[in-house]
Protein backbone atom coordinates (compact mmCIF):
# COMPACT_ATOMS: atom_id res chain seq x y z
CA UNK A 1 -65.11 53.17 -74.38
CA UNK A 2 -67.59 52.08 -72.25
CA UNK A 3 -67.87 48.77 -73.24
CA UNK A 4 -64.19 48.30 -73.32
CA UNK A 5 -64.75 49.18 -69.32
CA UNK A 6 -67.74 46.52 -68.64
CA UNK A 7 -65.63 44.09 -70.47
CA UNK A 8 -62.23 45.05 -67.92
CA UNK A 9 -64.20 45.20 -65.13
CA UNK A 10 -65.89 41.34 -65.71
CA UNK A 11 -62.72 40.46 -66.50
CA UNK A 12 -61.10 41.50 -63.47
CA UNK A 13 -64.37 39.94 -61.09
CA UNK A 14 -63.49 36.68 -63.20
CA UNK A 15 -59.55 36.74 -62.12
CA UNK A 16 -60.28 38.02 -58.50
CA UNK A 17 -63.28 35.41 -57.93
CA UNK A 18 -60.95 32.58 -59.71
CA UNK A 19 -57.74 33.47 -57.47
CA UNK A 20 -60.33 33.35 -54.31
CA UNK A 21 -62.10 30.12 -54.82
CA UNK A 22 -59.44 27.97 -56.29
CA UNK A 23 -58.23 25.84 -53.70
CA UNK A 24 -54.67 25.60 -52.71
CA UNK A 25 -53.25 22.54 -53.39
CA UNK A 26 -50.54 21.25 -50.90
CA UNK A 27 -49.06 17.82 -51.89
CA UNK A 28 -47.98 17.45 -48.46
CA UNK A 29 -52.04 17.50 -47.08
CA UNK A 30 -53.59 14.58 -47.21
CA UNK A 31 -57.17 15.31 -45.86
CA UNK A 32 -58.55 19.22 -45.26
CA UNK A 33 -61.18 17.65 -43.26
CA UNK A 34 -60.42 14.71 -41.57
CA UNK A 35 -60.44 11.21 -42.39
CA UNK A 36 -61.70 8.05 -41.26
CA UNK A 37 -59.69 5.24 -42.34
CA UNK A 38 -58.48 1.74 -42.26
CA UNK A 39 -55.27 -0.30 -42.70
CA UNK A 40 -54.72 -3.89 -41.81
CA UNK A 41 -51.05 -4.42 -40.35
CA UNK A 42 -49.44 -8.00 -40.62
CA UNK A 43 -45.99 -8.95 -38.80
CA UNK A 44 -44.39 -11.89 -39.29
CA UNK A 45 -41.25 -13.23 -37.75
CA UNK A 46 -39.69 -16.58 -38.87
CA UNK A 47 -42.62 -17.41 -40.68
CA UNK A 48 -44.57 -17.13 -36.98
CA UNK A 49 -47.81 -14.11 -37.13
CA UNK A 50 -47.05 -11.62 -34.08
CA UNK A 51 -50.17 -10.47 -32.87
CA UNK A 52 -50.64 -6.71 -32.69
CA UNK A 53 -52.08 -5.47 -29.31
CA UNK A 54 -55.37 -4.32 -28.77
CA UNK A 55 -56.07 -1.02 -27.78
CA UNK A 56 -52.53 0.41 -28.80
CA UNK A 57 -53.02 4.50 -29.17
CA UNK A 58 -56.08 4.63 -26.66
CA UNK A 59 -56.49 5.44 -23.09
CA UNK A 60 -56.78 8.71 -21.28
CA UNK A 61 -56.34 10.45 -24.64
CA UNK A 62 -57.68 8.77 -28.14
CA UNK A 63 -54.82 9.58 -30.39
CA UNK A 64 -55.95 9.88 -34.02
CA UNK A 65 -53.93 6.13 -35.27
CA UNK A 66 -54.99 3.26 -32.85
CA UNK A 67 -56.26 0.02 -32.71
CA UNK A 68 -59.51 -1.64 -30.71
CA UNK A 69 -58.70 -5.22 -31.09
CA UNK A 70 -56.15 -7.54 -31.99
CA UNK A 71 -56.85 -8.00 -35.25
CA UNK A 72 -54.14 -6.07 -37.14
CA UNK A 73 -57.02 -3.16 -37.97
CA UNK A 74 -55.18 -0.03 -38.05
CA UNK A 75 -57.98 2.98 -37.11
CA UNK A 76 -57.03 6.76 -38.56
CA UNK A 77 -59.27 8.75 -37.33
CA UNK A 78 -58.08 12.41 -37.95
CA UNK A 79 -60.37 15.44 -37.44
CA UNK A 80 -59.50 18.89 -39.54
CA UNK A 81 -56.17 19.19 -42.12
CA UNK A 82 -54.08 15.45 -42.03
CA UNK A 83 -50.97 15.76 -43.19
CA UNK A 84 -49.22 13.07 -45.08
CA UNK A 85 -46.47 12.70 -42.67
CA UNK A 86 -49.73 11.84 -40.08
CA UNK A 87 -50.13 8.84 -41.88
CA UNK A 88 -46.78 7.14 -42.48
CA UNK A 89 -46.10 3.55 -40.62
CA UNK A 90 -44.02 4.62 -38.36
CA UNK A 91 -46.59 6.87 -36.52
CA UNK A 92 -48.52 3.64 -35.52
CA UNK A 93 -45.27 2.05 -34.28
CA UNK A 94 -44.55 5.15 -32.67
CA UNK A 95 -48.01 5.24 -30.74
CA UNK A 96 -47.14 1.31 -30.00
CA UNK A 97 -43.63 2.08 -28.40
CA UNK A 98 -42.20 0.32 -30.85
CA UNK A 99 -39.37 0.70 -33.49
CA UNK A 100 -40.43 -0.71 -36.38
CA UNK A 101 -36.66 -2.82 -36.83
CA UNK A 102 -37.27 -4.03 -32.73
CA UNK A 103 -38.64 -7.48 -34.82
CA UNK A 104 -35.40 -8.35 -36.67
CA UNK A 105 -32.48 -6.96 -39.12
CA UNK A 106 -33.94 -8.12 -41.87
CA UNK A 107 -37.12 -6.65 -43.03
CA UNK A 108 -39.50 -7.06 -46.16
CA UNK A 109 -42.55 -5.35 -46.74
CA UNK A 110 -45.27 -5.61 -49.24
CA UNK A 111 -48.23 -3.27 -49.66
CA UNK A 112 -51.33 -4.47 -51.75
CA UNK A 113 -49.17 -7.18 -52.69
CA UNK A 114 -46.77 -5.17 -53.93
CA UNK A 115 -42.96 -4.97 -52.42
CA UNK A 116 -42.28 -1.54 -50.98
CA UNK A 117 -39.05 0.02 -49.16
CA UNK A 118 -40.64 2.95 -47.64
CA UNK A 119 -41.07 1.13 -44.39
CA UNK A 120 -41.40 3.41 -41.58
CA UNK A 121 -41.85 6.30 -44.11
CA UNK A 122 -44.85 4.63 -45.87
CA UNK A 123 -47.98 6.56 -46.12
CA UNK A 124 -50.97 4.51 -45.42
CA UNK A 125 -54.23 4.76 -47.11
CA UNK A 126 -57.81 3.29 -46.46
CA UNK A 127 -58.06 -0.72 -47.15
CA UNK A 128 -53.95 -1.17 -47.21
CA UNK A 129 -53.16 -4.43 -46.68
CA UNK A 130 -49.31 -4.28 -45.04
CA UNK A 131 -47.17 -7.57 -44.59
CA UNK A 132 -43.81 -6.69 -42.76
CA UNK A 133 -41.69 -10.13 -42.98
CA UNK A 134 -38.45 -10.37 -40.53
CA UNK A 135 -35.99 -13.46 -40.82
């Protein structure tokens, strides 16, 4: 009997010490502890590169997507829990004042060379290379 005990009780630390450490997996968390990544952004119109602005997302306030120079270099830098929805396209249009359409009707986008129609819902990770095309 007593044995039967020891062995119900370790079994039961096991379970409660299991259900306490696991984590919790949320698909829709990208990050529990912020991320520091980097996405380079291409536009094209008519064949014709449209430079992206320096310094879109900072000012008084450093919001977590932004860029420092005009080199398409899309900076997320999220502290604590990032959400994937953080980190779709249309956030850094968003932050830019932008609509992501406002460069023609008709859009194509590739992503690591790859043709994508998530556009705006597209949910960027570190070293994406993004090519929006607009005839």
């Amino acid at each position: 009997m007593k044995y039967i005990l020891i062995v119900g009780a370790l079994v039961l630390i096991v379970f409660v010490v299991w259900k306490v450490a696991a984590p919790v997996v949320d698909p829709d968390v990208a990050a529990e502890h912020g991320l520091h990544w980097h996405a380079h952004l291409t536009i094209e119109v008519d064949g014709k590169n449209v430079p992206i602005q320096a310094d879109i997302g900072l000012g008084a306030e450093e919001k977590p997507i932004h860029t420092h120079d005009t080199d398409g270099v899309i900076h997320m830098e999220f502290p604590g829990e990032v959400h994937q929805k953080d980190l779709e396209l249309r956030q850094f249009f968003k932050e830019w004042g932008r609509d992501i359409t406002s460069f023609g009707p008709n859009m194509h986008m590739q992503v690591n060379g790859a043709t994508s129609t998530e556009y705006g819902r597209y949910v960027m990770h570190d070293g994406d290379e993004i090519v929006l095309q607009y005839n």
